[in-house]
Protein backbone atom coordinates (compact mmCIF):
# COMPACT_ATOMS: atom_id res chain seq x y z
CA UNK A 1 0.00 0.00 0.00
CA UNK A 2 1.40 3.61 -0.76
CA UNK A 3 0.05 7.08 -1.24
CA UNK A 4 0.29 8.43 -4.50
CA UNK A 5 1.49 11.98 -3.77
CA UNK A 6 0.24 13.04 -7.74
CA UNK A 7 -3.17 11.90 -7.25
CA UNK A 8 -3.88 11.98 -3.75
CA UNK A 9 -4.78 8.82 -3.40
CA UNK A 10 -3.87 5.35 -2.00
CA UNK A 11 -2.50 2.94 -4.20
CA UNK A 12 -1.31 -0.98 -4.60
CA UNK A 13 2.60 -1.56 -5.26
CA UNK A 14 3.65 -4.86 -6.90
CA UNK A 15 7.08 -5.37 -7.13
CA UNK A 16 9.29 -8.03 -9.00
CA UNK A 17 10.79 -9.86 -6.89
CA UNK A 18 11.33 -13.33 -7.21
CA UNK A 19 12.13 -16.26 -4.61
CA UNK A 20 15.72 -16.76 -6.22
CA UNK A 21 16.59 -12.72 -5.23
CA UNK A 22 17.06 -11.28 -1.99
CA UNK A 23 18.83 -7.94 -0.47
CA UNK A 24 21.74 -7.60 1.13
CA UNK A 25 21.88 -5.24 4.34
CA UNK A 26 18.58 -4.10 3.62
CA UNK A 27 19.63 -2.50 0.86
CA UNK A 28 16.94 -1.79 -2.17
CA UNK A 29 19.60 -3.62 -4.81
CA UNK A 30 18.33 -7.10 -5.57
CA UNK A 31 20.41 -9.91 -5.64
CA UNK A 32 20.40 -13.81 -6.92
CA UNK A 33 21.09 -16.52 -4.13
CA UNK A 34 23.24 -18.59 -6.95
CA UNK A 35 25.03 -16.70 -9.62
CA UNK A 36 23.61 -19.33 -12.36
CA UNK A 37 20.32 -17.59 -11.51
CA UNK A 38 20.95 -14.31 -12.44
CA UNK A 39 20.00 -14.67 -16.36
CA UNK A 40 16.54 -15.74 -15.02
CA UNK A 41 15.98 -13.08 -12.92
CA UNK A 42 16.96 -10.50 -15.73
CA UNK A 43 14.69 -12.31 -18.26
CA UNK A 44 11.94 -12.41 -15.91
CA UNK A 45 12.27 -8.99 -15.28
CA UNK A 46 12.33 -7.66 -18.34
CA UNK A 47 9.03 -10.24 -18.53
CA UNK A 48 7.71 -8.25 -15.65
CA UNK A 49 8.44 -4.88 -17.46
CA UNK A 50 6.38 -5.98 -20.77
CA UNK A 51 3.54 -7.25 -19.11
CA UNK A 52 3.32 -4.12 -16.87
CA UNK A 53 3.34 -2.15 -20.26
CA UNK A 54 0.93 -4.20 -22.31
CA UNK A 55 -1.82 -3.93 -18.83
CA UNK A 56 -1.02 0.06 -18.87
CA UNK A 57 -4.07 1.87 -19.03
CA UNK A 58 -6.69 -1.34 -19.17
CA UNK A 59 -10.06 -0.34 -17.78
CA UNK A 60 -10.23 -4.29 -16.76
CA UNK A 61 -7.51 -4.23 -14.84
CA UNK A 62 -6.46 -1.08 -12.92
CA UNK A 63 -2.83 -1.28 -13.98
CA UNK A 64 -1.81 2.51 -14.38
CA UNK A 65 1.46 3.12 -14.79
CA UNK A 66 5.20 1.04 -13.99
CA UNK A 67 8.40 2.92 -13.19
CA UNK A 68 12.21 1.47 -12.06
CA UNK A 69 14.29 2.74 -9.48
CA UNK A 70 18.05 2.47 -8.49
CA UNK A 71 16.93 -1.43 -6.75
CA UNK A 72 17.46 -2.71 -10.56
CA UNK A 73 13.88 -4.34 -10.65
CA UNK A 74 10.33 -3.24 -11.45
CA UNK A 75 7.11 -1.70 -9.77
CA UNK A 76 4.00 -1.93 -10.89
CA UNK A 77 0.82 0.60 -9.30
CA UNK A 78 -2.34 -0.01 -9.13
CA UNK A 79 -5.48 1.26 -7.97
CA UNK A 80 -7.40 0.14 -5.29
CA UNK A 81 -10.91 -1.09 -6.99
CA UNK A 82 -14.21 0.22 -5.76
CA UNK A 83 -16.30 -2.69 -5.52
CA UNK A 84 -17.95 -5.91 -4.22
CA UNK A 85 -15.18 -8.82 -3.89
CA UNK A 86 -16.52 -11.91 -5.90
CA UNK A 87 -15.85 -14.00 -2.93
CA UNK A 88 -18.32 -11.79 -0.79
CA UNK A 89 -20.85 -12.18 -2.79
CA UNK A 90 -20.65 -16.16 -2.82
CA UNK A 91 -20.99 -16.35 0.89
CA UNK A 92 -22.97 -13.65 2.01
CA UNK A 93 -26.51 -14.50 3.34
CA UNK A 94 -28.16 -14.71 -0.03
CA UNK A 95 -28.36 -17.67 -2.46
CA UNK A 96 -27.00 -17.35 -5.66
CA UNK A 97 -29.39 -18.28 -8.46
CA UNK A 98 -27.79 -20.01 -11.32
CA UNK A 99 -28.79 -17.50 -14.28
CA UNK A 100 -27.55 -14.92 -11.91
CA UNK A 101 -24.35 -16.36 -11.53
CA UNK A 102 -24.52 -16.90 -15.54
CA UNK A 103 -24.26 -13.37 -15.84
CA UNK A 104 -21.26 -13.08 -13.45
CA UNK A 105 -19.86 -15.58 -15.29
CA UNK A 106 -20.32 -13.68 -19.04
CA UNK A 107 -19.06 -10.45 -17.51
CA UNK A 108 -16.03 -11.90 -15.94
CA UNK A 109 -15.39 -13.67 -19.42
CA UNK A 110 -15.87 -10.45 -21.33
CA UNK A 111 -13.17 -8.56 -18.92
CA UNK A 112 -10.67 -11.53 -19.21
CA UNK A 113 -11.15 -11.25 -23.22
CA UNK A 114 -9.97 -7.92 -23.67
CA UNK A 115 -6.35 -9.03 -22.03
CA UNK A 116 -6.32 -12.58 -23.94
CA UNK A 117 -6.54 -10.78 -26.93
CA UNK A 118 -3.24 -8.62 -26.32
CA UNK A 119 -2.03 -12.61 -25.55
CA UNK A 120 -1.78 -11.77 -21.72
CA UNK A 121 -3.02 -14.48 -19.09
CA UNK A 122 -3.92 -13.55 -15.68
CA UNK A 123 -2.90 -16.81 -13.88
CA UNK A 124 -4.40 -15.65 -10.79
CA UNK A 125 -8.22 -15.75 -11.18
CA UNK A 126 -9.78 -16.42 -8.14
CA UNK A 127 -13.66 -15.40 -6.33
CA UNK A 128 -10.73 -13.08 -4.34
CA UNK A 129 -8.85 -11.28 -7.63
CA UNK A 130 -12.15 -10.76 -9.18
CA UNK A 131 -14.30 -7.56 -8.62
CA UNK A 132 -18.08 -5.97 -9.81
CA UNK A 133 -17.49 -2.20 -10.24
CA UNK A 134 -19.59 -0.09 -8.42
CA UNK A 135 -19.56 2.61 -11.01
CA UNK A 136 -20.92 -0.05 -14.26
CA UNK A 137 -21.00 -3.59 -12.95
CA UNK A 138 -18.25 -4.51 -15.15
CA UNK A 139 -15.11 -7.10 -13.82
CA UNK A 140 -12.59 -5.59 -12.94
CA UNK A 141 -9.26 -8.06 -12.43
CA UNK A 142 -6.97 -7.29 -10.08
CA UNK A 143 -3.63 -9.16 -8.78
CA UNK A 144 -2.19 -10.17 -12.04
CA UNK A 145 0.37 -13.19 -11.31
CA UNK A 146 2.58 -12.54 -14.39
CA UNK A 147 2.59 -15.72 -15.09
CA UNK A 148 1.82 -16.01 -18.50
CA UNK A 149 5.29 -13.50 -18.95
CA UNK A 150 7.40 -15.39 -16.59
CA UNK A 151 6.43 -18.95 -16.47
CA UNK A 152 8.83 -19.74 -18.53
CA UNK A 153 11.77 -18.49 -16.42
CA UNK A 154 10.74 -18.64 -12.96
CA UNK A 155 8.32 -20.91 -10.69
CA UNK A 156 4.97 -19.39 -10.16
CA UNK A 157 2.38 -19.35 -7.06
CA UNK A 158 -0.53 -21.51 -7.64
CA UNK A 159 -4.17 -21.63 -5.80
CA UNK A 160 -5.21 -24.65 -4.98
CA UNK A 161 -8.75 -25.17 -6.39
CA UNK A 162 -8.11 -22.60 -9.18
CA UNK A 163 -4.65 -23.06 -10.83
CA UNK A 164 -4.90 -25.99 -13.58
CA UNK A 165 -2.76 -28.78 -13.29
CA UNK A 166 -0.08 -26.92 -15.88
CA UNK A 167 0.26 -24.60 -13.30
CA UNK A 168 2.21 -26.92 -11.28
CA UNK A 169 4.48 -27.69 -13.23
CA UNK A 170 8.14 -25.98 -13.36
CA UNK A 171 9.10 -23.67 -16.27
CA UNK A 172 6.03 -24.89 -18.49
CA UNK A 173 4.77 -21.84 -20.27
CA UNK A 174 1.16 -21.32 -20.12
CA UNK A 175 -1.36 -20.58 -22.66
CA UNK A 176 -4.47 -18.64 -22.22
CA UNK A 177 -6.36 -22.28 -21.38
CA UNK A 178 -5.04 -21.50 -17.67
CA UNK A 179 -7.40 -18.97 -17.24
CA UNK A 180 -10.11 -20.97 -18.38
CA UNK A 181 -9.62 -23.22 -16.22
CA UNK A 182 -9.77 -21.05 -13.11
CA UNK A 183 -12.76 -19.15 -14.35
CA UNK A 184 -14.33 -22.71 -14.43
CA UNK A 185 -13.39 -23.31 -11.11
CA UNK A 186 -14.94 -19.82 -9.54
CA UNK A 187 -18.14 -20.55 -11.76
CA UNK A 188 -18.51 -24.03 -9.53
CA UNK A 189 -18.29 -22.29 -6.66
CA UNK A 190 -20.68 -19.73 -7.32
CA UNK A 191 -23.00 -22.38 -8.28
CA UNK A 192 -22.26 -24.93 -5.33
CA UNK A 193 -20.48 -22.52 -2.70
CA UNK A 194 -17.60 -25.40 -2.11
CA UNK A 195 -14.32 -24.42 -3.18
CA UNK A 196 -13.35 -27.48 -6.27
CA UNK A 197 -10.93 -29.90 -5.23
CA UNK A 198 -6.94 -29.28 -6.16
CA UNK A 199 -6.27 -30.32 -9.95
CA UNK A 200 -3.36 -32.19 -7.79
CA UNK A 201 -5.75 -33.96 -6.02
CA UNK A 202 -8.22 -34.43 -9.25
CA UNK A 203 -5.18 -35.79 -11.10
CA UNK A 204 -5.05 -39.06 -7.99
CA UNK A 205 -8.61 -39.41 -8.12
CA UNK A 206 -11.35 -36.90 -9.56
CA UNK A 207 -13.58 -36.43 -6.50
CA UNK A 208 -14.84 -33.26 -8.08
CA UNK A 209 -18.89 -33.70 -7.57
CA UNK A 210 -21.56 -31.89 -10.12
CA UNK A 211 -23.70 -29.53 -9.05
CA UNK A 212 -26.73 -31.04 -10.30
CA UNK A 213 -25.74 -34.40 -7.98
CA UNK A 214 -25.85 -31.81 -5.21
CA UNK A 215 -29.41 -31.05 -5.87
CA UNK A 216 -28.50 -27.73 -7.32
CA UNK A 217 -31.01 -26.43 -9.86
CA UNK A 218 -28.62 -25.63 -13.41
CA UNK A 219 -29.14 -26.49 -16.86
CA UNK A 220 -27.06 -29.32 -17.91
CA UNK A 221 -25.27 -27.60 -21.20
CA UNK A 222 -24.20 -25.03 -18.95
CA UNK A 223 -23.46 -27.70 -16.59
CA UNK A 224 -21.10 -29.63 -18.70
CA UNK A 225 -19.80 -26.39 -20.72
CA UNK A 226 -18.17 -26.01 -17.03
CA UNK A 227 -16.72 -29.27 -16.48
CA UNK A 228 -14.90 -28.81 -19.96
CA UNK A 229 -13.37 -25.91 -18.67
CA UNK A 230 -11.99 -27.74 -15.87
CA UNK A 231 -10.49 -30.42 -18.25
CA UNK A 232 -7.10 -31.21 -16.45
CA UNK A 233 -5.84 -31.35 -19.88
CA UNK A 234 -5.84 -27.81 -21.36
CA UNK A 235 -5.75 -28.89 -25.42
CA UNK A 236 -9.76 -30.20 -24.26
CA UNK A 237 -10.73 -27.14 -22.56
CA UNK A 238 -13.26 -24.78 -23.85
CA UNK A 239 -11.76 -22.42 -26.03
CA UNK A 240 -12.62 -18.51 -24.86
């Protein structure tokens, strides 16, 4: 969190900063724990730099602006989204109805288009990174992993019960069927309110129960158009 001193406002930092770096003395200059690492962290940043560039100015996504300092990585602001958390509405008091969540499901698909088409994955989708705009109900998407940039360099976080089975894998670079496959997973639990079993876990032995077996009232195209989404293997997901 920081204050933007221009705008007068408050404002979300993200900085680059890998697991192989660290600081020295507490100094801002970023370091790699083994020199044979340091090639990553340069392409990775310079990953970091483009993505931060190509989300500049996106409605969707409240990426405004990136800058570097004299720490030799990256910072990326953003602004802090007026809305209702996607996660809060799941689990507040009220029941989600199934067209309803149909809706939230088109809008969050229409946000995430505008980025795939620049050929940007999000990689972080979750009822938590996704938010409806008080000002238009739009989506707005917020905590970007960088992922799609950096995969291919550097290990990246995953959320268990969101991240496709890809995900877990080291130095695989993703395609935009990741995304899919978490949007998938935040429509189930919209529909069911039960967060969907790890795609590690689905992988041993797919426990993953349909909504309709749960008594849940939701038309059976839309029904299975979600469980291809959650395909473990991304060449059979639905294509956005």
């Amino acid at each position: 969190m920081a204050w933007d001193k221009e705008e007068n406002k408050k404002v979300i930092i993200n900085e680059y900063f890998p697991a192989i770096s660290f600081r020295k003395n507490r100094r801002l200059k970023c370091w790699t724990w083994k020199q044979k690492d340091f090639s990553y962290f340069v392409r990775g940043l310079a990953a970091f730099r483009d993505e931060c560039i190509d989300l500049k100015d996106n409605a969707k996504c409240r990426c405004n602006r990136w800058f570097w300092t004299k720490s030799t990585t990256y910072y990326c602001v953003r602004e802090i989204v007026d809305g209702i958390m996607v996660k809060n509405l799941i689990y507040n008091d009220l029941k989600l109805s199934g067209d309803y969540a149909r809706r939230v499901l088109i809008l969050i698909l229409r946000s995430l288009n505008k980025i795939q088409k620049k050929g940007i994955i999000h990689g972080n989708i979750t009822p938590e990174t996704l938010y409806i705009s008080k000002k238009d109900t739009s989506i707005i998407l917020t905590d970007f992993s960088f992922s799609g940039y950096l995969s291919p360099y550097l290990d990246t976080d995953c959320n268990d019960g969101y991240s496709p089975l890809e995900q877990y894998e080291k130095n695989t670079r993703l395609d935009l069927s990741a995304d899919v496959y978490s949007v998938g997973a935040v429509f189930y639990e919209m529909i069911s309110k039960e967060k969907p079993t790890s795609a590690v876990h689905r992988l041993k032995a797919d426990t993953l129960v349909a909504p309709t077996l749960m008594g849940i009232n939701i038309k059976k195209n839309i029904e299975n158009a979600m469980f291809n989404a959650l395909n473990l293997h991304p060449e059979h997901r639905t294509k956005m």
